[in-house]
N, C-alpha and C. Protein backbone atom coordinates (compact mmCIF):
# COMPACT_ATOMS: atom_id res chain seq x y z
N UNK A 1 1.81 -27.00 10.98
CA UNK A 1 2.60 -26.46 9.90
C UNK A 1 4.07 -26.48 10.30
N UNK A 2 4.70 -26.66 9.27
CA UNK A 2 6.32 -26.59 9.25
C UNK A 2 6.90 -26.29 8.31
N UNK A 3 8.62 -25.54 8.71
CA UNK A 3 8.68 -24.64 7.98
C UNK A 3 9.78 -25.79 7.11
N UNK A 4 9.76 -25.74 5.94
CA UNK A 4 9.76 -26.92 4.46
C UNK A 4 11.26 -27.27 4.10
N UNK A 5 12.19 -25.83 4.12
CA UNK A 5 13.67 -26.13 3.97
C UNK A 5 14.53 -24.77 4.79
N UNK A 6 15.65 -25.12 4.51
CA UNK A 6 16.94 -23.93 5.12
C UNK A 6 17.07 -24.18 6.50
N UNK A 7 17.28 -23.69 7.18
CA UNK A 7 18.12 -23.73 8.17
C UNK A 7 17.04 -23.80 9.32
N UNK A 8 15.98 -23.33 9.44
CA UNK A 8 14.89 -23.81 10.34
C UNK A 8 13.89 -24.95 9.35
N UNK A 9 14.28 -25.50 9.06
CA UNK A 9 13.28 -26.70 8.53
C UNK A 9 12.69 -27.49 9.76
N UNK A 10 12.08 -27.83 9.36
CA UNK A 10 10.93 -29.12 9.84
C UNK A 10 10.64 -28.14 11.28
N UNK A 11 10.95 -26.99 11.94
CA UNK A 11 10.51 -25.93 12.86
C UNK A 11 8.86 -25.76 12.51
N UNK A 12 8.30 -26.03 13.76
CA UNK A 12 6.59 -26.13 14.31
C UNK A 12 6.40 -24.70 13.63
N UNK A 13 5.23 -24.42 13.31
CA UNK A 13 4.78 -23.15 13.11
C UNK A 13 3.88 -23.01 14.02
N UNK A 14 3.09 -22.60 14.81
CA UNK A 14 1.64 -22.28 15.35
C UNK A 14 0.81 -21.13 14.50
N UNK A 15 -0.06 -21.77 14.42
CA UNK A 15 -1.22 -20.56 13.78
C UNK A 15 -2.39 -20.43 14.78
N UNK A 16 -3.33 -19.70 14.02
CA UNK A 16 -4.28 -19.09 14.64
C UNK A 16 -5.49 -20.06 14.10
N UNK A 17 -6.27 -20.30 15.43
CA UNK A 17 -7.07 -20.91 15.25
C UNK A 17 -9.06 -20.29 15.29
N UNK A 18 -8.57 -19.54 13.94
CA UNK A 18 -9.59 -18.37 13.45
C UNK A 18 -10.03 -18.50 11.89
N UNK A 19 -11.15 -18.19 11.86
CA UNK A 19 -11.82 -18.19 10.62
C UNK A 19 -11.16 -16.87 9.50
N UNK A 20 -10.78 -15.59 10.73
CA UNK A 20 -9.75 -14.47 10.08
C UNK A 20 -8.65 -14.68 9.33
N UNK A 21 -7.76 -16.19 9.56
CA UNK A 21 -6.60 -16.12 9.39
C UNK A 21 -6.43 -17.51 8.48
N UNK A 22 -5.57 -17.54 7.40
CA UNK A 22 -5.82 -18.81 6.52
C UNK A 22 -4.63 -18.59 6.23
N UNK A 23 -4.03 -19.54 6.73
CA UNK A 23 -1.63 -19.91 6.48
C UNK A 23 -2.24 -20.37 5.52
N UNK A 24 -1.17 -20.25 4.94
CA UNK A 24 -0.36 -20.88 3.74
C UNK A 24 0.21 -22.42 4.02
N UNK A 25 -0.42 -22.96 3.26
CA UNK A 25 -0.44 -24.39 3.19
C UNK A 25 1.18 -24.47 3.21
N UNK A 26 1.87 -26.11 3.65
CA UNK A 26 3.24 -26.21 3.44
C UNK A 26 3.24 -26.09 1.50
N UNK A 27 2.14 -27.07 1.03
CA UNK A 27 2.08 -27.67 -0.46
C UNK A 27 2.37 -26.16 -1.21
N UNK A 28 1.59 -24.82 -0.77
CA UNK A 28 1.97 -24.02 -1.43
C UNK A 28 2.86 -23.05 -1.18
N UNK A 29 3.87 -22.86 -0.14
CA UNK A 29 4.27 -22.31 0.15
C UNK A 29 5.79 -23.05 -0.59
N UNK A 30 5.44 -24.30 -0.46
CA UNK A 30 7.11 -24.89 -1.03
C UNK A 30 6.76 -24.46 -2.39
N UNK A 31 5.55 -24.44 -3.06
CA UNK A 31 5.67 -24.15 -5.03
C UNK A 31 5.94 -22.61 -4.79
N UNK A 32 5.62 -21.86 -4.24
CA UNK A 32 6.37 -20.07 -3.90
C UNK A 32 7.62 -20.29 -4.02
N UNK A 33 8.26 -20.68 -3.17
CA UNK A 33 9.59 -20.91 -2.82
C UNK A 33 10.91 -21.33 -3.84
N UNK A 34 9.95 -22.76 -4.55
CA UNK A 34 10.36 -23.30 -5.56
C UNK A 34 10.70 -22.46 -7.37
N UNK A 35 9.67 -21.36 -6.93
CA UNK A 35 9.66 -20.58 -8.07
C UNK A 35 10.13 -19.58 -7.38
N UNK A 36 10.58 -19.09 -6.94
CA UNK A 36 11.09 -18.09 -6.66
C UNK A 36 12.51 -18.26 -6.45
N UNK A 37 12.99 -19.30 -6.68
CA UNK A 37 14.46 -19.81 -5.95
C UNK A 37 15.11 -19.21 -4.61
N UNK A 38 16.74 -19.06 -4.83
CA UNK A 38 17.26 -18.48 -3.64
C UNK A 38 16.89 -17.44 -3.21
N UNK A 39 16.68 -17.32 -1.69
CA UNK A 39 15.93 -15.55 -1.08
C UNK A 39 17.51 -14.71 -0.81
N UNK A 40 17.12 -13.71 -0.92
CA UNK A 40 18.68 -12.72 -0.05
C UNK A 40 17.65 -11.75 -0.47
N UNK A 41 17.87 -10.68 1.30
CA UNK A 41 17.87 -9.75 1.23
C UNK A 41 16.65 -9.04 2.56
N UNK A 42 15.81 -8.11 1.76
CA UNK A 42 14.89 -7.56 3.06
C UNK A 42 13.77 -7.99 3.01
N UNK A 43 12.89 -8.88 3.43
CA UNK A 43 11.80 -9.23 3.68
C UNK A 43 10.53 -8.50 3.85
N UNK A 44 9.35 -8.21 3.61
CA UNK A 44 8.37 -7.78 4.05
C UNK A 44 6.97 -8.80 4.28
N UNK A 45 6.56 -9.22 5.38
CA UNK A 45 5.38 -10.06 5.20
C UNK A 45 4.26 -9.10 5.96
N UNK A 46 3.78 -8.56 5.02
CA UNK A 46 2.22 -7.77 5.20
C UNK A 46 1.09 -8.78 5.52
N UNK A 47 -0.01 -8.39 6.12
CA UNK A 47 -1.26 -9.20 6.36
C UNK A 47 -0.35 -10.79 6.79
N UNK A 48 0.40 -10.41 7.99
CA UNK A 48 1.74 -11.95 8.04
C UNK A 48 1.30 -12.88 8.51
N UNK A 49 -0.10 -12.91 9.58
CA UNK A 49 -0.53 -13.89 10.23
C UNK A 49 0.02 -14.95 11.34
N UNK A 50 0.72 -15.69 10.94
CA UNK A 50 1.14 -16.59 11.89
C UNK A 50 3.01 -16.43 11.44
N UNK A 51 3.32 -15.63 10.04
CA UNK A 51 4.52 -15.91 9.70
C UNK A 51 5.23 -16.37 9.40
N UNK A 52 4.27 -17.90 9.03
CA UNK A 52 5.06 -19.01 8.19
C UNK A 52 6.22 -18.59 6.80
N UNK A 53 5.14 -17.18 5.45
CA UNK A 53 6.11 -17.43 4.78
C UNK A 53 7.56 -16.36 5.23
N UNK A 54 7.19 -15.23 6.13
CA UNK A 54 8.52 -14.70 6.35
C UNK A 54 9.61 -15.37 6.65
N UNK A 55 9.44 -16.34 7.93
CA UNK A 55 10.17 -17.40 8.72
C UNK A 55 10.66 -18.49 7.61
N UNK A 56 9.39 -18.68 6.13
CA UNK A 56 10.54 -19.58 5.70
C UNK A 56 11.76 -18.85 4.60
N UNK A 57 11.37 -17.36 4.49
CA UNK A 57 12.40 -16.78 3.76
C UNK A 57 13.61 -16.79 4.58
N UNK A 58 13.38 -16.39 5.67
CA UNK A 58 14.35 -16.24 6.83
C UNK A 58 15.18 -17.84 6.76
N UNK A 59 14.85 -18.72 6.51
CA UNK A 59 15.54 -19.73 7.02
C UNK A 59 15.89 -20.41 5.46
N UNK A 60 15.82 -19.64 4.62
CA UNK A 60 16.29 -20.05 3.06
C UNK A 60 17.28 -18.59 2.60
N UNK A 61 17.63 -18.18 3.59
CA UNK A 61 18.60 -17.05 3.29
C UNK A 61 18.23 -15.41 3.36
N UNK A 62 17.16 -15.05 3.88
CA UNK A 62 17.04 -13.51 3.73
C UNK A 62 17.55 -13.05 5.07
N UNK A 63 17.94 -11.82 4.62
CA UNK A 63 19.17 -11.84 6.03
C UNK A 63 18.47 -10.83 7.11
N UNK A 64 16.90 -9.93 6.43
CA UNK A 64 15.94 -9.73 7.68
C UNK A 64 14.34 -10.06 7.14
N UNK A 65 13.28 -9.97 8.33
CA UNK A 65 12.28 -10.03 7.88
C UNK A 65 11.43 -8.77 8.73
N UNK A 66 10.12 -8.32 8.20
CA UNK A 66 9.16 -7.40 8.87
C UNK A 66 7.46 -8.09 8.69
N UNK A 67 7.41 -7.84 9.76
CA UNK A 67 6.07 -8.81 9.74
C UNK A 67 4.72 -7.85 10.61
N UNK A 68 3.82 -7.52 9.28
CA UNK A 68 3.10 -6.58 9.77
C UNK A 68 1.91 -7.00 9.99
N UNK A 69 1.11 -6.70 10.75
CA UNK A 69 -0.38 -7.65 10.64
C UNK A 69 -1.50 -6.30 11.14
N UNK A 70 -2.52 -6.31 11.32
CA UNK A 70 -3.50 -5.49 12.22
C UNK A 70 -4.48 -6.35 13.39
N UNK A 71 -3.56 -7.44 13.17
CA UNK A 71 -4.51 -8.07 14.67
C UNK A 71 -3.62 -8.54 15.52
N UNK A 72 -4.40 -8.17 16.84
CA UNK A 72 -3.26 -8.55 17.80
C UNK A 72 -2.66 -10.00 17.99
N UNK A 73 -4.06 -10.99 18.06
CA UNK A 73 -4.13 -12.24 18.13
C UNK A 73 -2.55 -12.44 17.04
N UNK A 74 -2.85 -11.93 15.99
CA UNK A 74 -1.78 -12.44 14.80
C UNK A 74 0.07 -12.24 14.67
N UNK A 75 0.06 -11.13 15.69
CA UNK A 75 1.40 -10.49 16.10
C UNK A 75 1.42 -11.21 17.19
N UNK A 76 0.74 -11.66 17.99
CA UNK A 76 1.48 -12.62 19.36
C UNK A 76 1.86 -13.77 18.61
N UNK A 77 1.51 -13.96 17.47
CA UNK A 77 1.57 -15.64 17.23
C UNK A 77 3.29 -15.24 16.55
N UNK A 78 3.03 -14.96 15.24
CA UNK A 78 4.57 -14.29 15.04
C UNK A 78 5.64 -14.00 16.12
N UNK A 79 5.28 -13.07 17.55
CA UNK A 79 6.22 -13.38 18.16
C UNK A 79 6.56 -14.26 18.54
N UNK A 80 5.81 -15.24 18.92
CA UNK A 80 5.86 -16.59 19.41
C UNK A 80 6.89 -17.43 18.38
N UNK A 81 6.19 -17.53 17.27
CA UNK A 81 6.90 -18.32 16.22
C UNK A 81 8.31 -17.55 15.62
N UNK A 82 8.73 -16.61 16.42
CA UNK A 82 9.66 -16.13 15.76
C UNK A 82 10.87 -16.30 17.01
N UNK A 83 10.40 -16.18 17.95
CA UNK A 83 10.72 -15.78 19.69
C UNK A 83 12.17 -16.56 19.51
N UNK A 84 12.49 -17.70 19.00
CA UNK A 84 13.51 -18.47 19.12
C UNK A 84 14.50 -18.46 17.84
N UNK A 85 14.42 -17.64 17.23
CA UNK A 85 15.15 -17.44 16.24
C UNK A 85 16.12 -16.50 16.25
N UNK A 86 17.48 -16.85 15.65
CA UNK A 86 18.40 -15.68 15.51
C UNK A 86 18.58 -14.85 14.90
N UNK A 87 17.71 -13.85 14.15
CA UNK A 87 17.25 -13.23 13.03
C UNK A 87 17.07 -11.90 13.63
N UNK A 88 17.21 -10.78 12.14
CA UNK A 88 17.00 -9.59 12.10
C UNK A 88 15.51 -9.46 11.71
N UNK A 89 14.39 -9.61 13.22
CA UNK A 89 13.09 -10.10 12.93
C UNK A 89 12.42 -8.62 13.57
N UNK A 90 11.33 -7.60 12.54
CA UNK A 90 10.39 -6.89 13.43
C UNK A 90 9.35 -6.92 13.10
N UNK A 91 8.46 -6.62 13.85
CA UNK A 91 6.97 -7.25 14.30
C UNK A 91 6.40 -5.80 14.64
N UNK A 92 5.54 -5.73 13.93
CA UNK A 92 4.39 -4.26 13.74
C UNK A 92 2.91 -5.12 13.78
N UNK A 93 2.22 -4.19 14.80
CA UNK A 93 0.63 -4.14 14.77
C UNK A 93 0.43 -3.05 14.34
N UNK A 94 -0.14 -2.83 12.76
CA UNK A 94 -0.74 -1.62 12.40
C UNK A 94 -1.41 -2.07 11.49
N UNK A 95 -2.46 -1.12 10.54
CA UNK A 95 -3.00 -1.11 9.26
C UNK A 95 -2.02 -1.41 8.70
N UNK A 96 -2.27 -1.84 7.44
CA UNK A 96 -1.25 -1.88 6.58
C UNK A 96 -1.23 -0.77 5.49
N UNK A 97 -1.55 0.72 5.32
CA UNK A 97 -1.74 2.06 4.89
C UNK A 97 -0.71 2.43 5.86
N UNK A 98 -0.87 2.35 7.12
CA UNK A 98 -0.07 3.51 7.68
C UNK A 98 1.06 2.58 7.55
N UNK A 99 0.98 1.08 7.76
CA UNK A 99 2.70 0.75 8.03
C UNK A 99 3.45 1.20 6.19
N UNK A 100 3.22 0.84 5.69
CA UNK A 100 4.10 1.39 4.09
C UNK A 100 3.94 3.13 4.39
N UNK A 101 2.99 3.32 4.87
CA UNK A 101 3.80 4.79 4.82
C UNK A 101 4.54 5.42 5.77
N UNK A 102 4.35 4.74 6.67
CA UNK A 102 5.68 4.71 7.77
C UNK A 102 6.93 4.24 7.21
N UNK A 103 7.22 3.44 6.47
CA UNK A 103 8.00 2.54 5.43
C UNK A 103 8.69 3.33 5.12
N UNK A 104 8.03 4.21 3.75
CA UNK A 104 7.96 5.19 2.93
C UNK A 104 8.75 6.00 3.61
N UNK A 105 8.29 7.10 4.52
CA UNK A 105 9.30 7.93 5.47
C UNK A 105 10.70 7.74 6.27
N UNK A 106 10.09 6.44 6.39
CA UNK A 106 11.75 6.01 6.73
C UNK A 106 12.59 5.10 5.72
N UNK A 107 12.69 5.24 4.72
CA UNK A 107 13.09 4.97 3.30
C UNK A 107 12.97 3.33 3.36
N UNK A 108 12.33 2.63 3.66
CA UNK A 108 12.63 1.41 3.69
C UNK A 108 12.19 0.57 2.13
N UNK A 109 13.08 -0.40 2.04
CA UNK A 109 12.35 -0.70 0.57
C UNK A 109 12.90 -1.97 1.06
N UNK A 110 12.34 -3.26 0.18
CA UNK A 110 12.52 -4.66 0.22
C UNK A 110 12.49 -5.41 -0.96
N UNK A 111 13.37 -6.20 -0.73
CA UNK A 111 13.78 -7.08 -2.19
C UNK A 111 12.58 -8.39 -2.48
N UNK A 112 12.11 -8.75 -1.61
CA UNK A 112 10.75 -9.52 -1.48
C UNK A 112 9.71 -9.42 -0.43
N UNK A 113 8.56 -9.04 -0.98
CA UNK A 113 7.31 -8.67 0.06
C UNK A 113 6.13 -9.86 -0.05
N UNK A 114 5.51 -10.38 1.06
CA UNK A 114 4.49 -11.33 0.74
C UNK A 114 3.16 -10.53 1.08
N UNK A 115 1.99 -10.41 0.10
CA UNK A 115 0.91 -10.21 0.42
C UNK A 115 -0.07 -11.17 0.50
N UNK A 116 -0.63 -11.54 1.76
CA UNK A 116 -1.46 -12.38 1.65
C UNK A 116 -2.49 -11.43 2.32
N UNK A 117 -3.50 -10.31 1.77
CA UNK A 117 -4.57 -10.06 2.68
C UNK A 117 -5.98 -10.81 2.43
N UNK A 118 -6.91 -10.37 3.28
CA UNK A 118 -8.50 -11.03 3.45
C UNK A 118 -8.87 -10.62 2.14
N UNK A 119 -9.65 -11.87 1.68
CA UNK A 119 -10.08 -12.22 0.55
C UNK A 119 -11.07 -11.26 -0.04
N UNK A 120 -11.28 -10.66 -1.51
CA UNK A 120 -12.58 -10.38 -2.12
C UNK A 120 -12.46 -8.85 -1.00
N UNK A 121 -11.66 -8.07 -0.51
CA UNK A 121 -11.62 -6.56 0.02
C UNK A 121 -11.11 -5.64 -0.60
N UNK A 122 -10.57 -5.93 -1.57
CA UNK A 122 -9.76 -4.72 -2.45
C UNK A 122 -8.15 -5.07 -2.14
N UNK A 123 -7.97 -5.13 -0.81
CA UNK A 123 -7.05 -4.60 -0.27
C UNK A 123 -5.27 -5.09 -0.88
N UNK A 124 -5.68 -6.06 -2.11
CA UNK A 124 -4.47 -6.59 -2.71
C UNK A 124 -4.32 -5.50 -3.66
N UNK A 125 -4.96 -5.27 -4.26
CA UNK A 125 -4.82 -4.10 -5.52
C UNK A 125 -4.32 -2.61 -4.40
N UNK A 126 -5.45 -2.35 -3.35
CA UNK A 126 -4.63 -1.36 -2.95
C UNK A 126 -3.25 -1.32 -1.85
N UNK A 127 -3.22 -2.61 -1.72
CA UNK A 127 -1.69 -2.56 -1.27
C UNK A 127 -0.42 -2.23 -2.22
N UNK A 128 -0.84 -2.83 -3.37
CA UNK A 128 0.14 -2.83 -4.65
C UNK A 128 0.34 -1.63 -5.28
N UNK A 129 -1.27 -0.87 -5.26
CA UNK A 129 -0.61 0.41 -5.38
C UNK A 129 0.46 1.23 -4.49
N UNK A 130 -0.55 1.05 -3.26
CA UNK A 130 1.14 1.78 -2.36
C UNK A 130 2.12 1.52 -2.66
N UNK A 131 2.49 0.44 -2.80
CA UNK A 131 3.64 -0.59 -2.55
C UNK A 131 4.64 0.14 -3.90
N UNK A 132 3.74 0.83 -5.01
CA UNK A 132 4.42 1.24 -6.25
C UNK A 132 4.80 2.87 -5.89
N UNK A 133 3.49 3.24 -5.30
CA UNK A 133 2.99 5.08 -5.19
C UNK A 133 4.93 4.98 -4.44
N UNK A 134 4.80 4.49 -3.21
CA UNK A 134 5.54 4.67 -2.05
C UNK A 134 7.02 4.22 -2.20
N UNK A 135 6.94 3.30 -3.49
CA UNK A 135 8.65 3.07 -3.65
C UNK A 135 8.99 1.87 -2.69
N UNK A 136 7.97 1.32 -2.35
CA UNK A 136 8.37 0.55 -1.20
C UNK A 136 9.35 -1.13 -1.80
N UNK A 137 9.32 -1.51 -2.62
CA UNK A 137 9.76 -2.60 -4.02
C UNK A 137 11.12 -2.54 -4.53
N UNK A 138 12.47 -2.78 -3.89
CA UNK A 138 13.73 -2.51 -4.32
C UNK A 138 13.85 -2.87 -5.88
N UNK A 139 14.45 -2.30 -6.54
CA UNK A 139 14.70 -2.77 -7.47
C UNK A 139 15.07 -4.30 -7.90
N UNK A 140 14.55 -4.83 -9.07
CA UNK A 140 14.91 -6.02 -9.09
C UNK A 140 14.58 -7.16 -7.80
N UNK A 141 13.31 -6.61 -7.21
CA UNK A 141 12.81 -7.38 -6.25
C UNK A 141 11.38 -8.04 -6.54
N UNK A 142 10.51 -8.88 -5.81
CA UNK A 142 9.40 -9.61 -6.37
C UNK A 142 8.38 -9.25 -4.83
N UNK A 143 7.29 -9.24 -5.65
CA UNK A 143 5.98 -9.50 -5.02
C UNK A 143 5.23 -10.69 -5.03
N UNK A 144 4.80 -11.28 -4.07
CA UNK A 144 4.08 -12.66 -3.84
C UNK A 144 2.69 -11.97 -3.43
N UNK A 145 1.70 -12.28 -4.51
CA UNK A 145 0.56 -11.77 -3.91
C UNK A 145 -0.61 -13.25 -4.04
N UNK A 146 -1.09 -13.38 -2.88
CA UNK A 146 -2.13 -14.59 -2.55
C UNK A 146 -3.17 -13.92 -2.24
N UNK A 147 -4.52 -14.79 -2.92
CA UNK A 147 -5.98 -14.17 -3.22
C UNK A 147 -6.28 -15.50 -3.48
N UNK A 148 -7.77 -15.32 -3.41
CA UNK A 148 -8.73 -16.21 -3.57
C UNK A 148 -8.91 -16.57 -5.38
N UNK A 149 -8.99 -17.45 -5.82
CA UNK A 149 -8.44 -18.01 -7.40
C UNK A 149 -9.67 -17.40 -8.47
N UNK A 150 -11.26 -16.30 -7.46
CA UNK A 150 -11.81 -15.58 -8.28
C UNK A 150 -11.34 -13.93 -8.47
N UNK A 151 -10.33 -13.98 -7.40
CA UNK A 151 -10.38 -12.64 -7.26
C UNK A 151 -9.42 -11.68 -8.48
N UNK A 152 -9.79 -10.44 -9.06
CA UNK A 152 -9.00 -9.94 -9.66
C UNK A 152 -8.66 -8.60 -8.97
N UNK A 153 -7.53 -8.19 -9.61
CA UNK A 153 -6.86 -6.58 -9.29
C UNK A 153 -6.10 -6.06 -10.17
N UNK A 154 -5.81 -5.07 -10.29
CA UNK A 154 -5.09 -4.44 -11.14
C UNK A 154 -3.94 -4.59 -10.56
N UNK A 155 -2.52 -4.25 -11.98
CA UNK A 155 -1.52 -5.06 -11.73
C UNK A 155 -0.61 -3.99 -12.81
N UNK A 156 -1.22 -2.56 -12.09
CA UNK A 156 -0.49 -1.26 -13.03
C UNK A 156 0.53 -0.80 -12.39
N UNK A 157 1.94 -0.65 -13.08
CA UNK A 157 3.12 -0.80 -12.58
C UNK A 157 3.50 -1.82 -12.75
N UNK A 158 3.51 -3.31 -12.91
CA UNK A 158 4.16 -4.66 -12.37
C UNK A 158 3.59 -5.53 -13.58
N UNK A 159 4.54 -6.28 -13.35
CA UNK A 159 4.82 -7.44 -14.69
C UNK A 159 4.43 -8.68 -14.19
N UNK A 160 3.60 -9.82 -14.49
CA UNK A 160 3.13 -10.88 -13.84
C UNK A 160 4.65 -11.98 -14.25
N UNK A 161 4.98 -12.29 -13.65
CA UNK A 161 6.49 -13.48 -13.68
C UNK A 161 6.21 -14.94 -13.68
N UNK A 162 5.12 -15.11 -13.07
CA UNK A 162 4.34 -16.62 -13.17
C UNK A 162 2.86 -16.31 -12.28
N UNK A 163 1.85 -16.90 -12.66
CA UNK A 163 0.72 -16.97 -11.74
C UNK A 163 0.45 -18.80 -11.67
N UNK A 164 -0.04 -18.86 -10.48
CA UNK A 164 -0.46 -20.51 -10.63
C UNK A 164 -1.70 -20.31 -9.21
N UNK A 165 -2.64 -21.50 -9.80
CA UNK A 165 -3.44 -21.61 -9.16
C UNK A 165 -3.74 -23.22 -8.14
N UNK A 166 -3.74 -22.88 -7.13
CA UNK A 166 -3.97 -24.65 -6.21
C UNK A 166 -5.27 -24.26 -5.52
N UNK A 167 -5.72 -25.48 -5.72
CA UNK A 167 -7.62 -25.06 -5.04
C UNK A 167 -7.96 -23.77 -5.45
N UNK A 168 -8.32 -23.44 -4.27
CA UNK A 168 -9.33 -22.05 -3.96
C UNK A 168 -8.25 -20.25 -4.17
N UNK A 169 -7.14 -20.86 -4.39
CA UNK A 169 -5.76 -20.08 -4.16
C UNK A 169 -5.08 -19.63 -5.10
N UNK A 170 -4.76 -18.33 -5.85
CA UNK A 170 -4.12 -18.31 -6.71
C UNK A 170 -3.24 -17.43 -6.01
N UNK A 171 -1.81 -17.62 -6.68
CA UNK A 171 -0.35 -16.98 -6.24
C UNK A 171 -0.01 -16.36 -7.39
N UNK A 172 0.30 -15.09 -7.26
CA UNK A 172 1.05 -14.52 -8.63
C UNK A 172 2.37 -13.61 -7.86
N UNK A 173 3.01 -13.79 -8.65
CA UNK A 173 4.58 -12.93 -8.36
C UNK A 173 4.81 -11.97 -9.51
N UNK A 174 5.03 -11.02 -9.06
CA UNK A 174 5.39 -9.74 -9.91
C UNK A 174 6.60 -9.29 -9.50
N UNK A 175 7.11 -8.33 -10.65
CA UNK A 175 8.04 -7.43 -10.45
C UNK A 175 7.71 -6.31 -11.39
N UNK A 176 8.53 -5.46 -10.86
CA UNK A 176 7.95 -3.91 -11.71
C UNK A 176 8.21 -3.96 -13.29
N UNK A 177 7.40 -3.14 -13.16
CA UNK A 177 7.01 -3.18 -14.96
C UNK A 177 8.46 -2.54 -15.57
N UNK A 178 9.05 -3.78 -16.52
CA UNK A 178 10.01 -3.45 -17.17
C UNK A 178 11.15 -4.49 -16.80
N UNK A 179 10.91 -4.92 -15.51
CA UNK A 179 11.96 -5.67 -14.96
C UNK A 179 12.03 -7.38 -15.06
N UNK A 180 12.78 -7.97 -15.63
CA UNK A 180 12.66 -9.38 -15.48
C UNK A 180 13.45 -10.17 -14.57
N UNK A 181 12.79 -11.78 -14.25
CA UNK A 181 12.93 -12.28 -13.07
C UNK A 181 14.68 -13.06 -13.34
């Protein structure tokens, strides 16, 4: 994998070579990107894995990223893939419950968050709730949420901005209910 445009382009990614962990294709990560246009601002990559899409916000203009995972294997790789970069980059091993509410307490909010968690667990719907409960969603900011192309969730609070589906993969981007892109 490599990272597609900005300022670290054509930069190696390493991933994990686990049945746990499924990057983000380059093919879909450039149609994210592409629809989402220019990045600025605070990053959040939850369930981050190897960190491809933080690293490519980071290198298309966001001026930090946070990259949370609950496996260790998945935070060495991020450091790794991040290790050489000049960036306002932090790296958490936790649940992803306690990290937003660690978030939460320390007022943190972000102008774009990527959720990519394990497929068919709930855990997209209940991230999104936190993500609303907790304030964690700057205003006028977007959610990238990746799931498996059967999976559904509720999507109370947030406005769907485009959904598209490649293979097995559907991507939808939201922003809070009321707000347009």
């Amino acid at each position: 994998m490599r990272i597609i445009s900005g300022k670290y382009k054509s930069k190696t990614i390493s991933t994990l070579k686990s049945q746990d962990t499924r990057p983000t294709s380059d093919k879909v990560r450039e149609n994210i990107f592409n629809i989402l246009g220019p990045v600025e601002g605070r990053v959040l990559d939850l369930f981050a894995g190897s960190g491809a899409l933080g690293i490519e916000a980071l290198s298309r203009g966001a001026s930090s990223a946070m990259f949370i995972d609950g496996a260790g294997d998945a935070v060495r790789m991020v450091k790794q893939n991040t290790n050489e970069l000049d960036e306002d980059v932090e790296i958490y091993r936790n649940d992803y419950r306690r990290a937003l509410k660690a978030m939460a307490k320390r007022d943190r909010q972000f102008d774009l968050i990527f959720l990519d968690p394990p497929y068919h667990k709930g855990m997209a719907e209940e991230s999104l709730k936190y993500i609303k409960d907790l304030k964690i969603l700057d205003a006028g900011g977007s959610i990238v949420v990746e799931t498996h192309k059967d999976e559904r969730y509720a999507e109370e609070g947030y406005t769907s901005i485009r959904e598209a589906v490649y293979g097995t993969i559907r991507i939808n981007i939201l922003k809070k209910e009321g707000e347009q892109s």
